[in-house]
PDB file of N, CA and C in Angstrom:
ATOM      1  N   UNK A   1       0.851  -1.166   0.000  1.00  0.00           N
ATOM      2  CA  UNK A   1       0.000   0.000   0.000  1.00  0.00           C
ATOM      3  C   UNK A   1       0.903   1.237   0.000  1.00  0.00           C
ATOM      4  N   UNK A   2       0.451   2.273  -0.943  1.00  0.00           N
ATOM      5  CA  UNK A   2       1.457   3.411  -1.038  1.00  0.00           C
ATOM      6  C   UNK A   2       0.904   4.473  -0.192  1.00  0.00           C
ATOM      7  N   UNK A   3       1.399   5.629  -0.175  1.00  0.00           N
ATOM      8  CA  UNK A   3       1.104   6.759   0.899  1.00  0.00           C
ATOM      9  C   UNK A   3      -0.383   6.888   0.603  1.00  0.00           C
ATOM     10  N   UNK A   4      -0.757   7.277  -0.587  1.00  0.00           N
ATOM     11  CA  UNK A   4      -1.948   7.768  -1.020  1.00  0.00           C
ATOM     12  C   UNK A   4      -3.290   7.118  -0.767  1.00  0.00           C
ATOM     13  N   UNK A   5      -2.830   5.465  -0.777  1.00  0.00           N
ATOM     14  CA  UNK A   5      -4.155   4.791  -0.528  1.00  0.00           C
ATOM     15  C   UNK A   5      -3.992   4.913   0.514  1.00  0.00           C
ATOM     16  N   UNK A   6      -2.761   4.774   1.861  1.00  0.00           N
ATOM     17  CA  UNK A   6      -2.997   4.971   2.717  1.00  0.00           C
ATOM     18  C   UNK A   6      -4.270   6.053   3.273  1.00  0.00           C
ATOM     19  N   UNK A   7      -3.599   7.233   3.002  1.00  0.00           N
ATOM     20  CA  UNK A   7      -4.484   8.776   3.193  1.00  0.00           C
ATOM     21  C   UNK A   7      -6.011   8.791   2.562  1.00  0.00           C
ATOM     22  N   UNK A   8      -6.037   7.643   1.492  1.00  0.00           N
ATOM     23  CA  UNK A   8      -7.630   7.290   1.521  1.00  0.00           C
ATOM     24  C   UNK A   8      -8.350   6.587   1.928  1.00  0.00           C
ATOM     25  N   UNK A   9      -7.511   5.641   2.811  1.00  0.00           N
ATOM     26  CA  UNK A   9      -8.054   4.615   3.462  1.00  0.00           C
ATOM     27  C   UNK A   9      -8.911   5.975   5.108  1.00  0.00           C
ATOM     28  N   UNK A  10      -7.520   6.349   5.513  1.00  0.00           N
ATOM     29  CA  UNK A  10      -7.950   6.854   6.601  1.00  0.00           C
ATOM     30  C   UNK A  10      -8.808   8.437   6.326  1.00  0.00           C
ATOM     31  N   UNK A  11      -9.381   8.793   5.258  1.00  0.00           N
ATOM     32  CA  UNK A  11     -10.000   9.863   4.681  1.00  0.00           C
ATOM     33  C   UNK A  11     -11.393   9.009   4.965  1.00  0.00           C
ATOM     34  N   UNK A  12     -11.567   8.000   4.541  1.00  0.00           N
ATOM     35  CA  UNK A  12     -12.890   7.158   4.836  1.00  0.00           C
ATOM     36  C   UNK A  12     -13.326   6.402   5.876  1.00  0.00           C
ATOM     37  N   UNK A  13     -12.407   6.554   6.301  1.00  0.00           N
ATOM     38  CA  UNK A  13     -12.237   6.511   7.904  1.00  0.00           C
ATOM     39  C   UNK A  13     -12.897   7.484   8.928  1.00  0.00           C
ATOM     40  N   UNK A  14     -12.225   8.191   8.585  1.00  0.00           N
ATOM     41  CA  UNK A  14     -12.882   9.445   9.535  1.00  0.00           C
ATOM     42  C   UNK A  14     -14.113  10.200   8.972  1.00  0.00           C
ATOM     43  N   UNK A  15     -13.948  10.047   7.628  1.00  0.00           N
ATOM     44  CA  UNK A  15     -15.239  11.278   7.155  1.00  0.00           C
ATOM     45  C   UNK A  15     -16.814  10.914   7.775  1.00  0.00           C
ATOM     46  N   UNK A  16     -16.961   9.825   7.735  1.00  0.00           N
ATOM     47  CA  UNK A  16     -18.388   9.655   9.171  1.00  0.00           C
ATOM     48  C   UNK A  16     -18.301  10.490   9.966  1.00  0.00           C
ATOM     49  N   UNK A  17     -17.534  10.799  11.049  1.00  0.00           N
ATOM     50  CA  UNK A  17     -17.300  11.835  11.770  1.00  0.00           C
ATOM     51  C   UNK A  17     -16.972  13.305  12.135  1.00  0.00           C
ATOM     52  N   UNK A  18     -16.030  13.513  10.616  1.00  0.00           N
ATOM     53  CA  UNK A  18     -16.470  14.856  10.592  1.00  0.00           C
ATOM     54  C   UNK A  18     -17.625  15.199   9.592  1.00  0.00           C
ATOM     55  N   UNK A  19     -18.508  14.257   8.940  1.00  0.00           N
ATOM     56  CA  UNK A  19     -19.957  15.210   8.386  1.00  0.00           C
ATOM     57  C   UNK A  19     -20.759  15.091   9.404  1.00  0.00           C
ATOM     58  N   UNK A  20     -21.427  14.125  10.323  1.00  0.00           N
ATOM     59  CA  UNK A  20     -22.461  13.905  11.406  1.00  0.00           C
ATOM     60  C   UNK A  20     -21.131  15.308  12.320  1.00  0.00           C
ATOM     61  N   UNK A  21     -19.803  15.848  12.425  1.00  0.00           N
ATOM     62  CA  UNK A  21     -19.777  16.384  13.484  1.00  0.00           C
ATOM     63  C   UNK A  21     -19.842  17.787  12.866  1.00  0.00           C
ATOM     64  N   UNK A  22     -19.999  18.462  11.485  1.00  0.00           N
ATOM     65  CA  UNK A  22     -19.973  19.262  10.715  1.00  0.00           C
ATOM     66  C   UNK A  22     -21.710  19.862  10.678  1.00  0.00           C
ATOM     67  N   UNK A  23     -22.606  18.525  10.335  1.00  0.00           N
ATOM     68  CA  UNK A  23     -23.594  18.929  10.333  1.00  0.00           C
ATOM     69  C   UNK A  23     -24.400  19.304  11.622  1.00  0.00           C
ATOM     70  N   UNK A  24     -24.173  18.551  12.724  1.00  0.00           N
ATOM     71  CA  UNK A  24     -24.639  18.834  14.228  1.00  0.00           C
ATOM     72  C   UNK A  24     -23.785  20.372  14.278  1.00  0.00           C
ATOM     73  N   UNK A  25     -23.019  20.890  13.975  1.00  0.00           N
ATOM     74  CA  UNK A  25     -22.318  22.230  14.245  1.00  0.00           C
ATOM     75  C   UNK A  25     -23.079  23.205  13.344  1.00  0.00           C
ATOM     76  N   UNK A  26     -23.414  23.175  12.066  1.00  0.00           N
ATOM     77  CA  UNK A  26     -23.716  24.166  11.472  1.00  0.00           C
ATOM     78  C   UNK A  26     -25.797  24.088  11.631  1.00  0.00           C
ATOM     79  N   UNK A  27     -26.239  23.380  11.599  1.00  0.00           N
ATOM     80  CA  UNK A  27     -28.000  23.164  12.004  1.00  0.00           C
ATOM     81  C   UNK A  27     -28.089  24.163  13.155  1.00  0.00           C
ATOM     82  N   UNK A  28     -27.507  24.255  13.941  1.00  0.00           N
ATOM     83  CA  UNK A  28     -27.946  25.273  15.469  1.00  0.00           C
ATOM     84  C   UNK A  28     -27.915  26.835  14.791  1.00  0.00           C
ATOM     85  N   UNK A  29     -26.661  27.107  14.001  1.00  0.00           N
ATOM     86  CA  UNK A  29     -25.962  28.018  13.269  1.00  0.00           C
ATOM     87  C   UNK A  29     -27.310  28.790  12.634  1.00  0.00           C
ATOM     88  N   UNK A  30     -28.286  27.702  12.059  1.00  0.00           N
ATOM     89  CA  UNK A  30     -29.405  28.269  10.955  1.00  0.00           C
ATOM     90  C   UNK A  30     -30.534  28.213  11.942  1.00  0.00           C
ATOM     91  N   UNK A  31     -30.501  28.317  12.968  1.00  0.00           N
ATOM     92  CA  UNK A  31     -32.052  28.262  13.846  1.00  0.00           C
ATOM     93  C   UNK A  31     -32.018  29.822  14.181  1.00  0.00           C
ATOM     94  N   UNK A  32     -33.406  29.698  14.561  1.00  0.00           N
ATOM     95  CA  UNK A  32     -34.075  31.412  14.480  1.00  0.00           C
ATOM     96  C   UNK A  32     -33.567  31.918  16.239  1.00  0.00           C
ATOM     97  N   UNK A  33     -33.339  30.832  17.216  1.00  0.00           N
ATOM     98  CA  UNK A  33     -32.489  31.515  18.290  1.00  0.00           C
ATOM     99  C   UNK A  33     -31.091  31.833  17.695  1.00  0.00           C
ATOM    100  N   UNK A  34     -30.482  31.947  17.247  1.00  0.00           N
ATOM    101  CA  UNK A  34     -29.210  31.986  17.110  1.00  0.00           C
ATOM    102  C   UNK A  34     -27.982  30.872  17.577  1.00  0.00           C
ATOM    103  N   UNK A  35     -26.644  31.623  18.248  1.00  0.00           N
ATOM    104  CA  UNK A  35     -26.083  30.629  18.450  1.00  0.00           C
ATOM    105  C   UNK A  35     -26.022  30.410  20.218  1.00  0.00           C
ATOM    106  N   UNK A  36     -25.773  29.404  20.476  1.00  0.00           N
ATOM    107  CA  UNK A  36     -26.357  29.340  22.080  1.00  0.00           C
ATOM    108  C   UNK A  36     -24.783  28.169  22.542  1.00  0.00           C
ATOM    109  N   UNK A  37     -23.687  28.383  21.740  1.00  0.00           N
ATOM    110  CA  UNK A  37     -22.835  27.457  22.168  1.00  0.00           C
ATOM    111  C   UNK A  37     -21.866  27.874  23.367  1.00  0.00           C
ATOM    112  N   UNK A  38     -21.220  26.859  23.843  1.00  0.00           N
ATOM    113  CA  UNK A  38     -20.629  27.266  25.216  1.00  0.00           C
ATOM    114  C   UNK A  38     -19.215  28.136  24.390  1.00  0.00           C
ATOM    115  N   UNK A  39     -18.605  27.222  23.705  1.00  0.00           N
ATOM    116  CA  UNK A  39     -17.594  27.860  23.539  1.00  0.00           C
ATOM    117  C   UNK A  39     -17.001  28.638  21.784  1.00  0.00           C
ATOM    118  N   UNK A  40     -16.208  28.910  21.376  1.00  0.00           N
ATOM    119  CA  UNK A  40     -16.186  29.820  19.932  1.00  0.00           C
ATOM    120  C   UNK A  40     -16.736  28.624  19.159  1.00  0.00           C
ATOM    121  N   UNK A  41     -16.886  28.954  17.863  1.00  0.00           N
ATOM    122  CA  UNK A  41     -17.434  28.340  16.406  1.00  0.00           C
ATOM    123  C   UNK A  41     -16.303  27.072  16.360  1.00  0.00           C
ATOM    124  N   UNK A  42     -15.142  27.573  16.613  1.00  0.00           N
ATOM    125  CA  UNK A  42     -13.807  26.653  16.127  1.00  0.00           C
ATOM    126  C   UNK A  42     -13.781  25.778  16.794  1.00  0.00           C
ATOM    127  N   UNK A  43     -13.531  26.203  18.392  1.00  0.00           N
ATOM    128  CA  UNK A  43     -13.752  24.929  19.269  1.00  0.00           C
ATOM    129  C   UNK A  43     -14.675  23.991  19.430  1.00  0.00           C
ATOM    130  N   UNK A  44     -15.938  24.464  19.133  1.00  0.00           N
ATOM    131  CA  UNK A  44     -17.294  23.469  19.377  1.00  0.00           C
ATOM    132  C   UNK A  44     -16.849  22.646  17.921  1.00  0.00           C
ATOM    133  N   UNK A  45     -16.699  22.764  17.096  1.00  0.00           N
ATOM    134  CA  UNK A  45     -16.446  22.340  15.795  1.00  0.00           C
ATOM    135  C   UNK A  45     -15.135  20.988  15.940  1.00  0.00           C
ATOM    136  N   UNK A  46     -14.640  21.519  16.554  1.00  0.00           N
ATOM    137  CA  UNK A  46     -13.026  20.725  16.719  1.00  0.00           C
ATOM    138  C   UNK A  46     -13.516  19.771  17.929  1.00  0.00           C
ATOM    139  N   UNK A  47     -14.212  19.553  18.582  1.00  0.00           N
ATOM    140  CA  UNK A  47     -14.784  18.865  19.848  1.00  0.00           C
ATOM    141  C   UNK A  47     -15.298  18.259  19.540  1.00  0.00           C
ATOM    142  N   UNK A  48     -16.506  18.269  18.288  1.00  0.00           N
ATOM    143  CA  UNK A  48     -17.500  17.384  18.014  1.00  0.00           C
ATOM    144  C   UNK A  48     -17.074  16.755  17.251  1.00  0.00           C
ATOM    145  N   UNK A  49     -15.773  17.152  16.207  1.00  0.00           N
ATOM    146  CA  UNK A  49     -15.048  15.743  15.162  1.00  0.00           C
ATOM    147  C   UNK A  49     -13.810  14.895  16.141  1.00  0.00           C
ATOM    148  N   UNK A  50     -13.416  15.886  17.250  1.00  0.00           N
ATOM    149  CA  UNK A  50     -12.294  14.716  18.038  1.00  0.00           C
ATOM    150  C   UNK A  50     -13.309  13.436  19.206  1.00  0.00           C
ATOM    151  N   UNK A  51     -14.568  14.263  19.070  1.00  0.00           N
ATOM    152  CA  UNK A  51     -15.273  13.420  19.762  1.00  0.00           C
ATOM    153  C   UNK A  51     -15.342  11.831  18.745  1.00  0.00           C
ATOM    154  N   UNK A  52     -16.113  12.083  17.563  1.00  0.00           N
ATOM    155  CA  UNK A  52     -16.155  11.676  16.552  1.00  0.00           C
ATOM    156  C   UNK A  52     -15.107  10.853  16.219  1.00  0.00           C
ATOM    157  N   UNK A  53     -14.337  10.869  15.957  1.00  0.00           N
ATOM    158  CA  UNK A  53     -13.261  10.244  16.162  1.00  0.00           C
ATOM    159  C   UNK A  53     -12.560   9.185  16.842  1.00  0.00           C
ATOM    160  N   UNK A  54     -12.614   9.968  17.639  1.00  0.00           N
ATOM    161  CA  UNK A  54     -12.430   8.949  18.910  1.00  0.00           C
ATOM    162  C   UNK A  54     -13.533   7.668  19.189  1.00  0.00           C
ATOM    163  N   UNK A  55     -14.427   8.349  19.138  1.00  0.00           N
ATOM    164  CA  UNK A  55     -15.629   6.688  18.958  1.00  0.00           C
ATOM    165  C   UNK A  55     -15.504   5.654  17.875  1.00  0.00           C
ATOM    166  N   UNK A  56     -14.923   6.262  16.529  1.00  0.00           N
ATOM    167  CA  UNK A  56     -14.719   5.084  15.710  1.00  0.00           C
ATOM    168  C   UNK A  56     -13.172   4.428  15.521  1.00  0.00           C
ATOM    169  N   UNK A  57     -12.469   5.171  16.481  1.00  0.00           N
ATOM    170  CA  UNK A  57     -11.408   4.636  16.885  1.00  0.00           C
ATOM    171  C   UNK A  57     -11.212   3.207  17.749  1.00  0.00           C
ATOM    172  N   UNK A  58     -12.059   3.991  18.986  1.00  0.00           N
ATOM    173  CA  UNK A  58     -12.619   3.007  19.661  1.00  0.00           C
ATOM    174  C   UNK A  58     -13.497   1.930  19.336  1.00  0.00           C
ATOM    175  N   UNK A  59     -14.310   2.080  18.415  1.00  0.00           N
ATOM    176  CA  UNK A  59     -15.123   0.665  17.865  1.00  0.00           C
ATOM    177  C   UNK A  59     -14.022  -0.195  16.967  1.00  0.00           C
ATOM    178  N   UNK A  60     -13.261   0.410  16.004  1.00  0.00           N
ATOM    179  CA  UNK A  60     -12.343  -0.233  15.639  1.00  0.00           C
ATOM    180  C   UNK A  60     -11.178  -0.778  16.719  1.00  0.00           C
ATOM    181  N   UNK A  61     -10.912  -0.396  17.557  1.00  0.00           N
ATOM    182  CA  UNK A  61     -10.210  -1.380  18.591  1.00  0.00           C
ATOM    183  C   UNK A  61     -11.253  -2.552  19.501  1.00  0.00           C
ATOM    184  N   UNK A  62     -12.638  -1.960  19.801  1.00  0.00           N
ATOM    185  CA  UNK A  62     -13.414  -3.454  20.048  1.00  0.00           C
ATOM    186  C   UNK A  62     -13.526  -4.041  19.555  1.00  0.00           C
ATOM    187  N   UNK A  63     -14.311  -3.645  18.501  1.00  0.00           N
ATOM    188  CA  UNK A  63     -14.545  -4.984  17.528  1.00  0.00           C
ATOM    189  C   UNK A  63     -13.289  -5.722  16.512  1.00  0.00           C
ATOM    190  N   UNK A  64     -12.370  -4.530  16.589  1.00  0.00           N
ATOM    191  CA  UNK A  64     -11.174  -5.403  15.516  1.00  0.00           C
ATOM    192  C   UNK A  64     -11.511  -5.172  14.119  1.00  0.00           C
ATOM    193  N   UNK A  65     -12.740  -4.239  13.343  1.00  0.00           N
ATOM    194  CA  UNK A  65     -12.575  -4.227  11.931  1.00  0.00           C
ATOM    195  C   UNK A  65     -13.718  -2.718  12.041  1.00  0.00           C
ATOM    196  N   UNK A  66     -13.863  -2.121  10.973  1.00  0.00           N
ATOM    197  CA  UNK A  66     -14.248  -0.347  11.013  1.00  0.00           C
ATOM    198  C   UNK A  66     -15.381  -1.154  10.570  1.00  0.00           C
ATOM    199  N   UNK A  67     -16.412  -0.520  10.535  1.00  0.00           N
ATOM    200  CA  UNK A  67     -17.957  -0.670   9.633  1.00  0.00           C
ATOM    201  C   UNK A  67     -19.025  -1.260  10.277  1.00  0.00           C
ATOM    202  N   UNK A  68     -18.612  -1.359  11.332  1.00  0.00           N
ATOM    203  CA  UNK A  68     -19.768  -1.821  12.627  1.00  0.00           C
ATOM    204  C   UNK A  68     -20.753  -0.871  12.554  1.00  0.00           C
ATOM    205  N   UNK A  69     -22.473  -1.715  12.967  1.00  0.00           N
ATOM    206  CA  UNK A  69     -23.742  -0.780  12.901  1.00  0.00           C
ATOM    207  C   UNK A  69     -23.430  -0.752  14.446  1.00  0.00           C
ATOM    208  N   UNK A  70     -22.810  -0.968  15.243  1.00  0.00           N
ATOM    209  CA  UNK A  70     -23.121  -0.555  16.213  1.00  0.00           C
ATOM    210  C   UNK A  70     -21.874   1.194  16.715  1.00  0.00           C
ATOM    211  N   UNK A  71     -20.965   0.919  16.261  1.00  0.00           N
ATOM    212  CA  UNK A  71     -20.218   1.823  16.236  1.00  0.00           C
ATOM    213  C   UNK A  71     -20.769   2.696  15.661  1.00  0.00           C
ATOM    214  N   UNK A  72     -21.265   3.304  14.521  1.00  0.00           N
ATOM    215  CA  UNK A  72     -22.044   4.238  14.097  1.00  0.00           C
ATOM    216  C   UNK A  72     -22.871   4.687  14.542  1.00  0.00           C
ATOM    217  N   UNK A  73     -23.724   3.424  15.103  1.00  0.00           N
ATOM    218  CA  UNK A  73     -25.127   4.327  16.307  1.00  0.00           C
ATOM    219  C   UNK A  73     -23.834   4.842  17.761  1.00  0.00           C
ATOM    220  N   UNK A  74     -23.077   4.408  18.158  1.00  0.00           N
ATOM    221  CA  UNK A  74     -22.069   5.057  19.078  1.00  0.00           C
ATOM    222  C   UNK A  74     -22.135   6.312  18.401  1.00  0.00           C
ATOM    223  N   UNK A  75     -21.354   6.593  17.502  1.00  0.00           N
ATOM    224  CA  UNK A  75     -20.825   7.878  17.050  1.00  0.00           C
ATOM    225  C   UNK A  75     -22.134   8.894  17.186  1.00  0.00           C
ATOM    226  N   UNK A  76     -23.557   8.217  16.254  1.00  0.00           N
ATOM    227  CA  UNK A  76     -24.086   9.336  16.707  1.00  0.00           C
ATOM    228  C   UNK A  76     -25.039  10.098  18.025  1.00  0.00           C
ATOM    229  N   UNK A  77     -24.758   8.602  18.784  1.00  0.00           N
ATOM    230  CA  UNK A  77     -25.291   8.882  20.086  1.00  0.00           C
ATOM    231  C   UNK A  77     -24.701   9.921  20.896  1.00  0.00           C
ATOM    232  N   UNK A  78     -23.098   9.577  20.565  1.00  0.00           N
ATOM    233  CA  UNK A  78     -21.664  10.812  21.519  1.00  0.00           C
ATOM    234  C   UNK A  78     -21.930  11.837  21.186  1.00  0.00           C
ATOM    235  N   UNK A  79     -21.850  12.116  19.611  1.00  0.00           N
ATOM    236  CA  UNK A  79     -21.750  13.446  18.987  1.00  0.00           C
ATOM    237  C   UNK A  79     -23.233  14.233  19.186  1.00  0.00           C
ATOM    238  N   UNK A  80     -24.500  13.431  19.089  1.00  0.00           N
ATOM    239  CA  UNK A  80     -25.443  14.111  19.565  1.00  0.00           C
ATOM    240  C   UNK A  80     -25.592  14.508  21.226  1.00  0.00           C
ATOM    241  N   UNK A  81     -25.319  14.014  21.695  1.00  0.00           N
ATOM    242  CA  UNK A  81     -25.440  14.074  23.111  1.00  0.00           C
ATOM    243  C   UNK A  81     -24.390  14.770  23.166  1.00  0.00           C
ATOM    244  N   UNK A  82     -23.131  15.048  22.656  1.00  0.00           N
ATOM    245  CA  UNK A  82     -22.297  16.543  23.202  1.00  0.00           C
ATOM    246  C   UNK A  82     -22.874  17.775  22.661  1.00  0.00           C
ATOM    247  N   UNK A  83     -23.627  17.568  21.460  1.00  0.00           N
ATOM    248  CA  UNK A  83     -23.965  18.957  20.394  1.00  0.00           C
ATOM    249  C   UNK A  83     -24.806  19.099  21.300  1.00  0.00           C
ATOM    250  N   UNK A  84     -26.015  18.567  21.813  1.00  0.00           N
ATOM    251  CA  UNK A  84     -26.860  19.044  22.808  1.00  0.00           C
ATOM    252  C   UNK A  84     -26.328  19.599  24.223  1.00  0.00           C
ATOM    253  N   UNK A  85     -25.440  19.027  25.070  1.00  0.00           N
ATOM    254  CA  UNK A  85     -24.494  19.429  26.342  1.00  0.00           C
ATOM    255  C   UNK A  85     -23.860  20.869  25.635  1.00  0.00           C
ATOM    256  N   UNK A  86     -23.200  21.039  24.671  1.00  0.00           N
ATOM    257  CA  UNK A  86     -22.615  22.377  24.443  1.00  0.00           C
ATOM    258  C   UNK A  86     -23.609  23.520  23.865  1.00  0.00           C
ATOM    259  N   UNK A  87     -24.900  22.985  23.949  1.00  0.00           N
ATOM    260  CA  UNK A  87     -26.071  24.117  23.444  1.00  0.00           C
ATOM    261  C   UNK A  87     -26.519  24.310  24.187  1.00  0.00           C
ATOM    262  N   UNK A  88     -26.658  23.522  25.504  1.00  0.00           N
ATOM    263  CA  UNK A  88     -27.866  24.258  26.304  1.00  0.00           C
ATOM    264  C   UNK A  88     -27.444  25.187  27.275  1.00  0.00           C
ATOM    265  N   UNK A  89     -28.289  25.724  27.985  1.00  0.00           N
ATOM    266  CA  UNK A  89     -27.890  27.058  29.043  1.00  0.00           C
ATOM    267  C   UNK A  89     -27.624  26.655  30.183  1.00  0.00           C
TER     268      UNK A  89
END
């Protein structure tokens, strides 16, 4: 395997996590309250894909292979349940 497939292997890897952590960031962005996050645009943004991340990291070390339905409902259980913890008052 050369560098490149490498970098596409792990591009498809992660991209589950940063669109579910991209789209939970920008949806609050377009609501008629405005923005209600704890901390800047960058950080809430960078929190919800290392969150992201980290869960399909972790399913790939339980289970031993990426593409688990259960790891995915993980991911979006974490990432929803932080996008909600960093929105509310």
């Amino acid at each position: 395997m050369n560098f490149f497939a490498f970098l596409a292997h792990v591009a498809g890897f992660i991209a589950p996590a940063l669109v579910v952590g991209f789209v939970l960031w920008l949806a609050p962005q377009w609501s008629s309250k405005g923005r209600l996050a704890r901390w800047s645009r960058v950080i809430d943004l960078t929190v919800l894909m290392a969150a992201g991340v980290a869960v399909l990291l972790a399913g790939l070390v339980f289970f031993g292979r990426d593409g688990k339905m259960a790891t995915y409902a993980a991911l979006v259980l974490v990432q929803g349940t932080l996008g909600w913890w960093m929105r509310r008052r």
